[in-house]
C-alpha atoms as a PDB file:
ATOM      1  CA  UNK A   1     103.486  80.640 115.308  1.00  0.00           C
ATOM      2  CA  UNK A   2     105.499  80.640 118.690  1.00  0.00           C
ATOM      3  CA  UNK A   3     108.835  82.418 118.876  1.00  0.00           C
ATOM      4  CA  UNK A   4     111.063  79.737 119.282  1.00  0.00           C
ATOM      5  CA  UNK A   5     109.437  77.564 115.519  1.00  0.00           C
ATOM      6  CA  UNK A   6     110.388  80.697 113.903  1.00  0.00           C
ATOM      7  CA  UNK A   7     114.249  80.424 115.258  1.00  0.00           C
ATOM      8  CA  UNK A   8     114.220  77.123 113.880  1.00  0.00           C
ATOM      9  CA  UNK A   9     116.873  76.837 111.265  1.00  0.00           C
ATOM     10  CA  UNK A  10     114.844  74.626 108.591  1.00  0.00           C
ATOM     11  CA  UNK A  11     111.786  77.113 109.193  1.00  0.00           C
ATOM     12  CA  UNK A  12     114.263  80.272 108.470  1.00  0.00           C
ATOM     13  CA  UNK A  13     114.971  78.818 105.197  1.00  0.00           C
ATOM     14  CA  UNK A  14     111.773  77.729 104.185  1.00  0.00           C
ATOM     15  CA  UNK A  15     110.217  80.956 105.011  1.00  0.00           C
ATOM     16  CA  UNK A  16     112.917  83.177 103.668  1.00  0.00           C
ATOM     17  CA  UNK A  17     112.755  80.694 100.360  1.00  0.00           C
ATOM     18  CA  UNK A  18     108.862  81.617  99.923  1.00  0.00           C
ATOM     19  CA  UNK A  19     108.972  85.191 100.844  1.00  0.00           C
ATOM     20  CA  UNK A  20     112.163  85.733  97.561  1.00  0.00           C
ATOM     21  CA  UNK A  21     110.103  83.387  95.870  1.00  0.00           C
ATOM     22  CA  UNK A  22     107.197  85.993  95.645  1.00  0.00           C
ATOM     23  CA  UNK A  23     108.896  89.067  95.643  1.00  0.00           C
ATOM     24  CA  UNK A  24     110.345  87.642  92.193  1.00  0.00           C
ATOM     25  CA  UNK A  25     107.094  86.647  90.875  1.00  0.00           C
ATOM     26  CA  UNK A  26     106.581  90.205  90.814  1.00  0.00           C
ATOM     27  CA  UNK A  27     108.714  91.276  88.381  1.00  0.00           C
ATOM     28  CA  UNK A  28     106.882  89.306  85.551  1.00  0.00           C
ATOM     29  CA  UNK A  29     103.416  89.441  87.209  1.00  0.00           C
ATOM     30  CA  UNK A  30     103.561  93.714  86.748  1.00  0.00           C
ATOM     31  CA  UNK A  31     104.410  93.199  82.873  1.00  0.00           C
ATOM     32  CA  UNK A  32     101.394  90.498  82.672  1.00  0.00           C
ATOM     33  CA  UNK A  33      99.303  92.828  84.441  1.00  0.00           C
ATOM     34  CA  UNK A  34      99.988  95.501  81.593  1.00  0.00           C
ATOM     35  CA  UNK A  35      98.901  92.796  79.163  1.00  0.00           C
ATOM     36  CA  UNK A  36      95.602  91.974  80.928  1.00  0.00           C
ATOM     37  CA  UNK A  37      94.482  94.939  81.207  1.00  0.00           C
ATOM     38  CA  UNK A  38      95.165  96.644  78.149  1.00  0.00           C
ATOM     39  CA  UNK A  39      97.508  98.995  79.837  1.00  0.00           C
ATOM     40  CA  UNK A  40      99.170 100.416  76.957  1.00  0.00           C
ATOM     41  CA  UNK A  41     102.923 102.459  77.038  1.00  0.00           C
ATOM     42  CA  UNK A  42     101.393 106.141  77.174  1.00  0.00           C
ATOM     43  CA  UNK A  43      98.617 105.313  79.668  1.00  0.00           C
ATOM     44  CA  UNK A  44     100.962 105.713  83.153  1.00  0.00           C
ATOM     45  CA  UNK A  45      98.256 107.220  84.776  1.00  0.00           C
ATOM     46  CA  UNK A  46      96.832 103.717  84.308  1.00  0.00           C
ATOM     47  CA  UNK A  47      99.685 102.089  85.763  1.00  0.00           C
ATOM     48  CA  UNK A  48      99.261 103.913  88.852  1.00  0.00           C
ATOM     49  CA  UNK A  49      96.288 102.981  89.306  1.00  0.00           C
ATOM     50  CA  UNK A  50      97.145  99.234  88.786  1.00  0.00           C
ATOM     51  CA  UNK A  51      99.682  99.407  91.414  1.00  0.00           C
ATOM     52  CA  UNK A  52      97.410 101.795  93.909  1.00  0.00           C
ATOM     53  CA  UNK A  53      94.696  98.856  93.522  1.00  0.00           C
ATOM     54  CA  UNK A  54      97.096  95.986  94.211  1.00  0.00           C
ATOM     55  CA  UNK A  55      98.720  97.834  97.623  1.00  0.00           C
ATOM     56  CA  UNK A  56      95.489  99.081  98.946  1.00  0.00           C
ATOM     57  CA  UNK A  57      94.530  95.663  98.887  1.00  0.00           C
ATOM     58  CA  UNK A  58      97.997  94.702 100.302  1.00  0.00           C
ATOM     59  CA  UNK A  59      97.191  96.402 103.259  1.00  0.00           C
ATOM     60  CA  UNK A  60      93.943  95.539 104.097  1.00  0.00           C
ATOM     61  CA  UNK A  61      94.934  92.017 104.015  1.00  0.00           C
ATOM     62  CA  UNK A  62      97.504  92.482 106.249  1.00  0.00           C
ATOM     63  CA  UNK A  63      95.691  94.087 108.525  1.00  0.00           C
ATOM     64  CA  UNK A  64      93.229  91.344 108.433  1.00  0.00           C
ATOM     65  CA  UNK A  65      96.266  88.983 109.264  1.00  0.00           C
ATOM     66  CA  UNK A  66      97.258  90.936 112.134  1.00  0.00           C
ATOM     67  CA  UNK A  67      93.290  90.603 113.022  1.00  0.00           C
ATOM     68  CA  UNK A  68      93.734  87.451 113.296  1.00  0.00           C
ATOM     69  CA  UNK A  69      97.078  87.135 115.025  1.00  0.00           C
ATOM     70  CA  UNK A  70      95.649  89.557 117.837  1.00  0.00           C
ATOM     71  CA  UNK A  71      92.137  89.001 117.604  1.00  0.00           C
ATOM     72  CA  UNK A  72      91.319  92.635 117.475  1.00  0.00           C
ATOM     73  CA  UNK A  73      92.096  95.620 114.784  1.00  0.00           C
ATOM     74  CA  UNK A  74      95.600  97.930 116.434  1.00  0.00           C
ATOM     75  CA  UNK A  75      94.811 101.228 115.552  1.00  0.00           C
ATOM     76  CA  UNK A  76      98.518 102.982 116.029  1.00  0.00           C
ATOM     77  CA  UNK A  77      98.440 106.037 118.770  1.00  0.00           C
ATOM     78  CA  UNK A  78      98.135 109.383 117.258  1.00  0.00           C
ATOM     79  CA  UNK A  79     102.069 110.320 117.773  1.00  0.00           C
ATOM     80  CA  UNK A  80     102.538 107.465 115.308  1.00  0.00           C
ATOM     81  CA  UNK A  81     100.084 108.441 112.561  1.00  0.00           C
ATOM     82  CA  UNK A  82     102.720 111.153 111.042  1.00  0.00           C
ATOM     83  CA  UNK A  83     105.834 107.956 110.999  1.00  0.00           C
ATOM     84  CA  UNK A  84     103.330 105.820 109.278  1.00  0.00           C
ATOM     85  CA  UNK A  85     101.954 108.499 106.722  1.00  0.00           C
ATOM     86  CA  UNK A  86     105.678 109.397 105.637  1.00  0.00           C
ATOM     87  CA  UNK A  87     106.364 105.623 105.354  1.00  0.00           C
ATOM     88  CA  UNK A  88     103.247 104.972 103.231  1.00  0.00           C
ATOM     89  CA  UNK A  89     104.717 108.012 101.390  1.00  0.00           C
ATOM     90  CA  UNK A  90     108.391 107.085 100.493  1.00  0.00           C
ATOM     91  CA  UNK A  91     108.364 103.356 101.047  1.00  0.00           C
ATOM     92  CA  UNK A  92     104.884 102.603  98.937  1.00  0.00           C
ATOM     93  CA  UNK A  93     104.196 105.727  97.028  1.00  0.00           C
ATOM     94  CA  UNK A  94     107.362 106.807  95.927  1.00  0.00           C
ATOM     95  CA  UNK A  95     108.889 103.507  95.436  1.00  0.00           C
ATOM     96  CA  UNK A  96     106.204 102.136  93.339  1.00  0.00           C
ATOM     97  CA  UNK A  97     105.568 105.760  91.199  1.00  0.00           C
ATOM     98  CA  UNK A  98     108.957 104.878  89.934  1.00  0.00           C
ATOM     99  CA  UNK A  99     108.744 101.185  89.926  1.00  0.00           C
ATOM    100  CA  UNK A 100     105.728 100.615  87.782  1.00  0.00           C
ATOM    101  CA  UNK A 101     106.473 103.071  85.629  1.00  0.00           C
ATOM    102  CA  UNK A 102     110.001 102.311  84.475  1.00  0.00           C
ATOM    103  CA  UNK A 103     109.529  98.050  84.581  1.00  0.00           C
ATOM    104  CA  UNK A 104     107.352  99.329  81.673  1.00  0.00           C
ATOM    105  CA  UNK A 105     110.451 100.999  80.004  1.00  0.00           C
ATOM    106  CA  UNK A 106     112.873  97.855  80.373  1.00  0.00           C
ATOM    107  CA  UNK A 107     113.005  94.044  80.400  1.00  0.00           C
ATOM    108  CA  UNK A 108     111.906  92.448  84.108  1.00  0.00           C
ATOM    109  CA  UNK A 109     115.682  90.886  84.217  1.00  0.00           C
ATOM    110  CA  UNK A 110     117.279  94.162  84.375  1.00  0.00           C
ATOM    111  CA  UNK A 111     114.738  95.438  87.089  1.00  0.00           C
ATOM    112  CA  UNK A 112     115.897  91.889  88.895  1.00  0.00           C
ATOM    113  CA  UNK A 113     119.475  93.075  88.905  1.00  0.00           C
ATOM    114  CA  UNK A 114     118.741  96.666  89.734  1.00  0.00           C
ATOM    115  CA  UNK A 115     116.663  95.691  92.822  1.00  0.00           C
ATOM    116  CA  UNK A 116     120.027  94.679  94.044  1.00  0.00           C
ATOM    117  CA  UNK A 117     120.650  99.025  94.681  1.00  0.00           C
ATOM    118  CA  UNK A 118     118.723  99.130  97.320  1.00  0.00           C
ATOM    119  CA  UNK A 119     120.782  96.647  99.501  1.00  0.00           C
ATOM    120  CA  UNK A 120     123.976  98.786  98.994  1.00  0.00           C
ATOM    121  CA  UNK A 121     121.878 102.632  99.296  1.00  0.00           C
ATOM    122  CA  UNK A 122     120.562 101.054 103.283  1.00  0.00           C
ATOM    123  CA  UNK A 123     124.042 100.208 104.051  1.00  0.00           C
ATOM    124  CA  UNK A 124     125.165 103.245 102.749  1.00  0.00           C
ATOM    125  CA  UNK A 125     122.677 105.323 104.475  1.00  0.00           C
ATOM    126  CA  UNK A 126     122.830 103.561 107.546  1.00  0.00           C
ATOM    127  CA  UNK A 127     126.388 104.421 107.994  1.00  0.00           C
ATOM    128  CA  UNK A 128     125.799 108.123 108.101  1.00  0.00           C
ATOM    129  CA  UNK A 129     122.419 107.950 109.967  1.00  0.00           C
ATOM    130  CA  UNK A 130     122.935 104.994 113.008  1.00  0.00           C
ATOM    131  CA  UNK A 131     125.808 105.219 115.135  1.00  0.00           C
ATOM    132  CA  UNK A 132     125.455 101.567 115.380  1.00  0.00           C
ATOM    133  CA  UNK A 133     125.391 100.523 112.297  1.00  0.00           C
ATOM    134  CA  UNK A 134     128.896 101.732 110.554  1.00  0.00           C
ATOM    135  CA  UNK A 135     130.936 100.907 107.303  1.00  0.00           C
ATOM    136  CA  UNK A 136     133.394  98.128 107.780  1.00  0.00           C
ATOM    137  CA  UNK A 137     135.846  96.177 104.948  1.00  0.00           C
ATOM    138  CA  UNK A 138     133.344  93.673 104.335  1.00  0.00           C
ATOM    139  CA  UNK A 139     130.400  95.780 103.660  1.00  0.00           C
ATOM    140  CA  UNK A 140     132.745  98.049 101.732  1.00  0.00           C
ATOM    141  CA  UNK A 141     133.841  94.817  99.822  1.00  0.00           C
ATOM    142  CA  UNK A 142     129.997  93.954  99.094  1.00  0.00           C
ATOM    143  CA  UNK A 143     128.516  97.345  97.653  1.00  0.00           C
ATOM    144  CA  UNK A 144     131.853  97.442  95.836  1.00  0.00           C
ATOM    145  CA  UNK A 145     131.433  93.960  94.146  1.00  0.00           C
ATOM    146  CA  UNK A 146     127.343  94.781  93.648  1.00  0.00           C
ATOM    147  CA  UNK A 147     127.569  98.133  92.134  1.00  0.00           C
ATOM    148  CA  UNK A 148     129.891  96.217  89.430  1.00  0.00           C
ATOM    149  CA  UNK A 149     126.725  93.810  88.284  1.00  0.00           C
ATOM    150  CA  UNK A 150     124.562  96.641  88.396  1.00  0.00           C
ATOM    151  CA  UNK A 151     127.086  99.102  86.541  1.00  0.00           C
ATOM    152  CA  UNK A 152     127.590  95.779  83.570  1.00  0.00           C
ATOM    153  CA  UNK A 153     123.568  95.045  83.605  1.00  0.00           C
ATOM    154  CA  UNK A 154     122.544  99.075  82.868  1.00  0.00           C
ATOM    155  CA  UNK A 155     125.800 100.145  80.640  1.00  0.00           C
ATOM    156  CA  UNK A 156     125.058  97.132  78.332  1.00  0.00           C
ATOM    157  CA  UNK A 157     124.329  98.733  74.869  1.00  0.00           C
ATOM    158  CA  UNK A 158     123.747  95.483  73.142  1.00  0.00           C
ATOM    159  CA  UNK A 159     122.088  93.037  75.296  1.00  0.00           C
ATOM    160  CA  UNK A 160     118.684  92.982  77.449  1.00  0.00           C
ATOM    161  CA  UNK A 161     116.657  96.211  75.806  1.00  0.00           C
ATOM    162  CA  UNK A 162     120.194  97.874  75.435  1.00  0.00           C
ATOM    163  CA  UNK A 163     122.036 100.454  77.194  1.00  0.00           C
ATOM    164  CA  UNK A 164     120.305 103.270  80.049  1.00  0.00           C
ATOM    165  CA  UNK A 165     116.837 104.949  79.657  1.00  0.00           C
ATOM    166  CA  UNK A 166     116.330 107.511  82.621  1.00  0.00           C
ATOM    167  CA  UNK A 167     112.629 106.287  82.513  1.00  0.00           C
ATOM    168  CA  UNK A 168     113.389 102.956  82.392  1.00  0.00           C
ATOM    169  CA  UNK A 169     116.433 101.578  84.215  1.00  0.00           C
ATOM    170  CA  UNK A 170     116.987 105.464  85.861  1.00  0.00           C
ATOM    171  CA  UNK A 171     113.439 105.075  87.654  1.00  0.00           C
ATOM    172  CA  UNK A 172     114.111 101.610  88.997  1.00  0.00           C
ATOM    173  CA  UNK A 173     117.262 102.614  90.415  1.00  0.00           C
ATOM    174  CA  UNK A 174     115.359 105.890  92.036  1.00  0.00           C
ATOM    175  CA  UNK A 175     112.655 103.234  93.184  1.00  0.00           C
ATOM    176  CA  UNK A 176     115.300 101.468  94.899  1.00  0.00           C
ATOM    177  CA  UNK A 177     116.433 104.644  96.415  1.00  0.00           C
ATOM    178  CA  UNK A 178     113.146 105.092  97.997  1.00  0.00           C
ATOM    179  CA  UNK A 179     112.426 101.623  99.098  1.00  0.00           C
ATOM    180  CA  UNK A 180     116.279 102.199 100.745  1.00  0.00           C
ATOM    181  CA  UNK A 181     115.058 105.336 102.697  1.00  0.00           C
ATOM    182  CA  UNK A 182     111.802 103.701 103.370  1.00  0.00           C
ATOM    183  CA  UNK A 183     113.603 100.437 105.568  1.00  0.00           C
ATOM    184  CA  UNK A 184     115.415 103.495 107.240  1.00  0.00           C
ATOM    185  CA  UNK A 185     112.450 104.952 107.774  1.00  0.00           C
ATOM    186  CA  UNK A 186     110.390 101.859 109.395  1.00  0.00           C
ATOM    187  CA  UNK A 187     113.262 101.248 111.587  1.00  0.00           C
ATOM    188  CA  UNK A 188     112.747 104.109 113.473  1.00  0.00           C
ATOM    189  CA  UNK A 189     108.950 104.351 112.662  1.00  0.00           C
ATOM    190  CA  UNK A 190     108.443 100.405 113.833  1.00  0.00           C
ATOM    191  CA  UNK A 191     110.160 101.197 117.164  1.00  0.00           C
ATOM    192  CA  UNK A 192     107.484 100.306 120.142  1.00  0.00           C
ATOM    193  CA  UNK A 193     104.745  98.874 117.658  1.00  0.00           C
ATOM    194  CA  UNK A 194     103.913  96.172 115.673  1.00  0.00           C
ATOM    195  CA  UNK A 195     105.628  95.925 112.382  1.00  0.00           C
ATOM    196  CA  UNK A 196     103.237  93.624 111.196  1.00  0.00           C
ATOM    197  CA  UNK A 197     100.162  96.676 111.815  1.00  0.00           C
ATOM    198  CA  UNK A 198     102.675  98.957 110.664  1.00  0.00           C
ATOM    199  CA  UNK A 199     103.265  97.696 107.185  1.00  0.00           C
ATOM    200  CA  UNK A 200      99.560  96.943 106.753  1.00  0.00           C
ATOM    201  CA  UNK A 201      98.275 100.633 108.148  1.00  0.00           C
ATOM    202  CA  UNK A 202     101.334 102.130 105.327  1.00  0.00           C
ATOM    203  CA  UNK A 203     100.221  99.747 102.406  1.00  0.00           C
ATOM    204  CA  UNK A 204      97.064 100.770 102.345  1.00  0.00           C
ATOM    205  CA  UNK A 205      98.018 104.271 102.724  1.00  0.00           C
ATOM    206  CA  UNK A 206     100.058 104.428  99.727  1.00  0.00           C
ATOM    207  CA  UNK A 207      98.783 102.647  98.166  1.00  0.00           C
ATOM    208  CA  UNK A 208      95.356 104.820  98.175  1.00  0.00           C
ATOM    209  CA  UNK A 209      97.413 107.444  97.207  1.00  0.00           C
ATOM    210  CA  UNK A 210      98.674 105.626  94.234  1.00  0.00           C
ATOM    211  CA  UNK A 211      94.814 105.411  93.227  1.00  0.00           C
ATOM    212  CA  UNK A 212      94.219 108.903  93.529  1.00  0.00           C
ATOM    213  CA  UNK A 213      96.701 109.788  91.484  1.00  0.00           C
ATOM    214  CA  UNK A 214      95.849 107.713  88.741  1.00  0.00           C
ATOM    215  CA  UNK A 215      92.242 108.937  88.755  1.00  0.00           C
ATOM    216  CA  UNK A 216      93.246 112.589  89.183  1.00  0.00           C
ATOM    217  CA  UNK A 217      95.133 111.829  85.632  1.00  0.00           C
ATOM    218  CA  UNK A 218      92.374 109.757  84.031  1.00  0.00           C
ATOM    219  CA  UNK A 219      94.060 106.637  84.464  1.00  0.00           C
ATOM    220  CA  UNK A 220      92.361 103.676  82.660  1.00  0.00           C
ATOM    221  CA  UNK A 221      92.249 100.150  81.980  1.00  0.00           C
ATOM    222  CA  UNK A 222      91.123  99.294  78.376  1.00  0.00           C
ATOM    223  CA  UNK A 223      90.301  95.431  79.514  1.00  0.00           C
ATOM    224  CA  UNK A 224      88.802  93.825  82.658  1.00  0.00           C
ATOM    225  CA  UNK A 225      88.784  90.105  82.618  1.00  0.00           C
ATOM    226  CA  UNK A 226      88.802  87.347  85.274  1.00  0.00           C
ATOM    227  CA  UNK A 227      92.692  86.546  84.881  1.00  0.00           C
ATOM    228  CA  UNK A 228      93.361  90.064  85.116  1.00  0.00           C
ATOM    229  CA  UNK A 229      91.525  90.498  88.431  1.00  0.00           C
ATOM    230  CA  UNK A 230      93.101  86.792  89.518  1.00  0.00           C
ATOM    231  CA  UNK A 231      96.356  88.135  88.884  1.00  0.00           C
ATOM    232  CA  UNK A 232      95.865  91.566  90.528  1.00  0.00           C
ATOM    233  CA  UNK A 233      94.534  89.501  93.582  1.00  0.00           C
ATOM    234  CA  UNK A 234      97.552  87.387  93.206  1.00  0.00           C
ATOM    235  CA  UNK A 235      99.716  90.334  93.329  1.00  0.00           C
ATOM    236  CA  UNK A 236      98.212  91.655  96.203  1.00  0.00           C
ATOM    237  CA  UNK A 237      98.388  88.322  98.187  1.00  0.00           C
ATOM    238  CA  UNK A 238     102.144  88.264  97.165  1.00  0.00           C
ATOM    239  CA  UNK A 239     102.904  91.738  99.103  1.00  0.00           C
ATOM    240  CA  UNK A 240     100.573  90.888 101.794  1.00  0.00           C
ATOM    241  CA  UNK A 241     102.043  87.344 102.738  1.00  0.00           C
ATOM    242  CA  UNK A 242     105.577  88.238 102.208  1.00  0.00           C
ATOM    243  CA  UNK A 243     105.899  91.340 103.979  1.00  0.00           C
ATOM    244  CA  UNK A 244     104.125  89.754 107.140  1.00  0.00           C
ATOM    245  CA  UNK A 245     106.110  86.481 106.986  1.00  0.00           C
ATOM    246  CA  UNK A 246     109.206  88.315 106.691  1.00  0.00           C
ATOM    247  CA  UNK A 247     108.117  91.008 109.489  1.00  0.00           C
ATOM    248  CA  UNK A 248     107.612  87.836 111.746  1.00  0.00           C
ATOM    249  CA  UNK A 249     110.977  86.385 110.765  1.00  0.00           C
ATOM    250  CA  UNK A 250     112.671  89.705 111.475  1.00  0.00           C
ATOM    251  CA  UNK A 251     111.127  90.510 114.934  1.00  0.00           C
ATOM    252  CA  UNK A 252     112.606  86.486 116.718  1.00  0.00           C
ATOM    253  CA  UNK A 253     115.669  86.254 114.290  1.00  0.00           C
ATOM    254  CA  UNK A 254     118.670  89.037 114.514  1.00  0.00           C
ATOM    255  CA  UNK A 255     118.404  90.910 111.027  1.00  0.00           C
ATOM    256  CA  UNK A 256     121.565  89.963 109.333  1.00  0.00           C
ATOM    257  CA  UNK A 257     120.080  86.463 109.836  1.00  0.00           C
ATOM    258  CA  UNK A 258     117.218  87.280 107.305  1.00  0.00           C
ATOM    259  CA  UNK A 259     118.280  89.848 105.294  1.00  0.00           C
ATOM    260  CA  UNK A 260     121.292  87.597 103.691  1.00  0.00           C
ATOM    261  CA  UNK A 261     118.193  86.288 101.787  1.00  0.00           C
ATOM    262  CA  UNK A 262     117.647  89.346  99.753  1.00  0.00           C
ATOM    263  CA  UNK A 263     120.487  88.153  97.604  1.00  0.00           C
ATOM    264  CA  UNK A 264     117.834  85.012  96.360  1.00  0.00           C
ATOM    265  CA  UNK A 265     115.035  88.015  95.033  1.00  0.00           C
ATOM    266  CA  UNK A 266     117.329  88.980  91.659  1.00  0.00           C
ATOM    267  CA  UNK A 267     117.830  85.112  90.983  1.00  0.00           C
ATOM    268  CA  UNK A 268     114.034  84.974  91.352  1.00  0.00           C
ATOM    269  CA  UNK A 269     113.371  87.691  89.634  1.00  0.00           C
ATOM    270  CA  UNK A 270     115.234  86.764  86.223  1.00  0.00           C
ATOM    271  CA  UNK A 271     114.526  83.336  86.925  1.00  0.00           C
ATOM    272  CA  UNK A 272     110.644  84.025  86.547  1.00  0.00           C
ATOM    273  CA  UNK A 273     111.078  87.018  84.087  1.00  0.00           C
ATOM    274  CA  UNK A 274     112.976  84.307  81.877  1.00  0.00           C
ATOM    275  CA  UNK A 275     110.512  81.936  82.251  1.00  0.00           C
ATOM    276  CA  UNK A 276     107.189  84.190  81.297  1.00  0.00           C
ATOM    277  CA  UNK A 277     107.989  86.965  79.689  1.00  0.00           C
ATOM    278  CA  UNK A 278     110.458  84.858  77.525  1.00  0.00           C
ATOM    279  CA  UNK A 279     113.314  87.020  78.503  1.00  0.00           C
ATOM    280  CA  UNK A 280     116.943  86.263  78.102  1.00  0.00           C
ATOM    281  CA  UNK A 281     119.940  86.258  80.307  1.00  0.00           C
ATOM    282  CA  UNK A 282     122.231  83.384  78.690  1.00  0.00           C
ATOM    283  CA  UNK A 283     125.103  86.112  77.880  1.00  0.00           C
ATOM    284  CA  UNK A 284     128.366  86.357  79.888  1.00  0.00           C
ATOM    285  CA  UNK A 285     127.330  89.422  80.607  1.00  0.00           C
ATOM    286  CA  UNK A 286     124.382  89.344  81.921  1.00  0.00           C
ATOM    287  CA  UNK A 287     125.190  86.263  83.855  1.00  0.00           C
ATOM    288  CA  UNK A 288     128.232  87.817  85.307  1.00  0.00           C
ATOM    289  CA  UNK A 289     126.378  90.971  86.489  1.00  0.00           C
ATOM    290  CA  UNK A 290     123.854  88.524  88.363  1.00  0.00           C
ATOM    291  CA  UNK A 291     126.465  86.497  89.987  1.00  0.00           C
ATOM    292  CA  UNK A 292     128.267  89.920  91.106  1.00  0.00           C
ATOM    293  CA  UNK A 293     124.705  91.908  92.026  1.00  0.00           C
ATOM    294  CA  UNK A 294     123.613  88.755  94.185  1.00  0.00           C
ATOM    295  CA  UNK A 295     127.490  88.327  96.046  1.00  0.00           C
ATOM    296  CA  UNK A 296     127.132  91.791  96.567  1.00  0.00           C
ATOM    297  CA  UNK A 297     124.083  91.238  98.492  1.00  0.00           C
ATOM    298  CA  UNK A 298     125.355  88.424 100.086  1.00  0.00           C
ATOM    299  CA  UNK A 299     128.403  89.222 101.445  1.00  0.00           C
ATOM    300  CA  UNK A 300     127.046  92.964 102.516  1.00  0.00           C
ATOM    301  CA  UNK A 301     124.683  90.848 104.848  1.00  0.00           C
ATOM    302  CA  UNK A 302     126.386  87.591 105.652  1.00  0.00           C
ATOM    303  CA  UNK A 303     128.081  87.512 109.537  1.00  0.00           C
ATOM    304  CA  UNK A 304     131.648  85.573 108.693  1.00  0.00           C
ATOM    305  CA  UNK A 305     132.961  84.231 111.736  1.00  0.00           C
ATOM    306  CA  UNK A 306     135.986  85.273 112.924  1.00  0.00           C
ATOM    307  CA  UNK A 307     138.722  82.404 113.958  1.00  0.00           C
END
């Protein structure tokens, strides 16, 4: 794709519309994997596992994208091996440890909402880590109006699985944490190379790690079938394609541009979760902590033009 289709305002959207569209497939497609493959609630070894299989195959297909794209296989210098290795780490490892493990421990709609955390951690982080990239009114406004939804969605001791589990709702949030200190991280660790062969090389590297673990603690799937390994290939494909698409869209478009998308992955998210896993969200509450979480998002990224 040349540089100047992927400015293309119709092409942003599109693109940015099927990259949200994925990442909020995900949120049901983890639960269904549980079901497929007999992953019951005490087998988180197993879980690992699931979700070292599906990023190890992440990577490789996204390093067989960049294949194609270059028409050779980039292996990174050896100054950037140690960047990549602590990205793999926090940004797949870490973030998915947590992730996997408390989805299991709450509804897919709350992890929806949550995901909107790690939006407000990078632009907190940011501020106290990049000189150029400093707290202003309107980002203050943003994590301010977000951190209400998300504060409504987790509090709730009625609605949605009720009220705060530290290993349900608690992990997500510390998954977002890490997927927050992982963007930090690839901003400095993508400097020079190829973000597309740098999410592919860390994918597959934490996502082997994610395996090992899993086997180290007898992780286990009761069940193999064919929709279970179509839906782990699916899930793979989903991290694959998205990441690179929205790698591409972020290296010819400035990044506000793209990342004012991230407010359509909870609307996804609970969308699909509502849809499959039979989930609810018609409350005021809930509702009202979706609307806030995603105009948190929103505004935190969007440029306003000054008259």
């Amino acid at each position: 794709m040349e540089k100047n289709f992927l400015q293309r305002g119709p092409i942003i959207i599109l693109l940015a519309l099927f990259c949200t569209v994925l990442w909020g497939t995900a949120y049901p497609a983890v639960k269904i994997g549980y079901e497929l493959f007999a992953i019951d609630s005490a087998n988180d070894f197993g879980k690992l596992l699931f979700a070292g299989l599906r990023f190890t195959l992440a990577g490789l297909m996204t390093l067989a994208v960049s294949v194609i794209l270059q028409k050779k296989l980039v292996i990174p210098q050896r100054q950037h091996w140690r960047g990549i290795a602590l990205l793999g780490l926090v940004q797949t490892t870490g973030q998915y440890i947590f992730f996997y493990l408390g989805l299991s421990n709450t509804t897919g709609v709350k992890g929806s909402i949550l995901y909107a955390l790690a939006t407000f951690f990078v632009v907190i982080f940011a501020h106290f880590l990049f000189p150029d990239d400093k707290m202003n009114l309107q980002k203050i406004l943003g994590c301010c109006i977000g951190f209400v939804g998300v504060l409504l969605i987790t509090f709730d001791g009625t609605g949605l699985g009720g009220g705060f589990a530290f290993t349900g709702e608690g992990f997500i949030m510390l998954s977002t944490l890490s997927s927050a200190l992982g963007a930090l991280i690839s901003r400095s660790v993508a400097q020079g190379q190829d973000p597309v062969v740098v999410t592919g090389y860390q994918l597959t590297g934490g996502g082997l790690i994610l395996i090992f673990i899993g086997l180290i603690g007898h992780g286990h799937f009761d069940s193999i079938t064919a929709p279970g390994i179509l839906l782990l290939l699916y899930m793979a494909f989903l991290s694959a394609a998205a990441f690179t698409v929205w790698t591409m869209l972020l290296k010819y478009n400035p990044a506000s541009k793209i990342a004012v998308y991230n407010f359509l992955i909870p609307i996804f998210g609970t969308t699909f979760s509502v849809m499959f896993l039979n989930e609810s969200i018609f409350n005021l509450r809930s509702l009202l902590a979706l609307i806030l979480a995603c105009a948190g998002i929103y505004i935190v990224n969007k440029e306003f033009k000054r008259q």
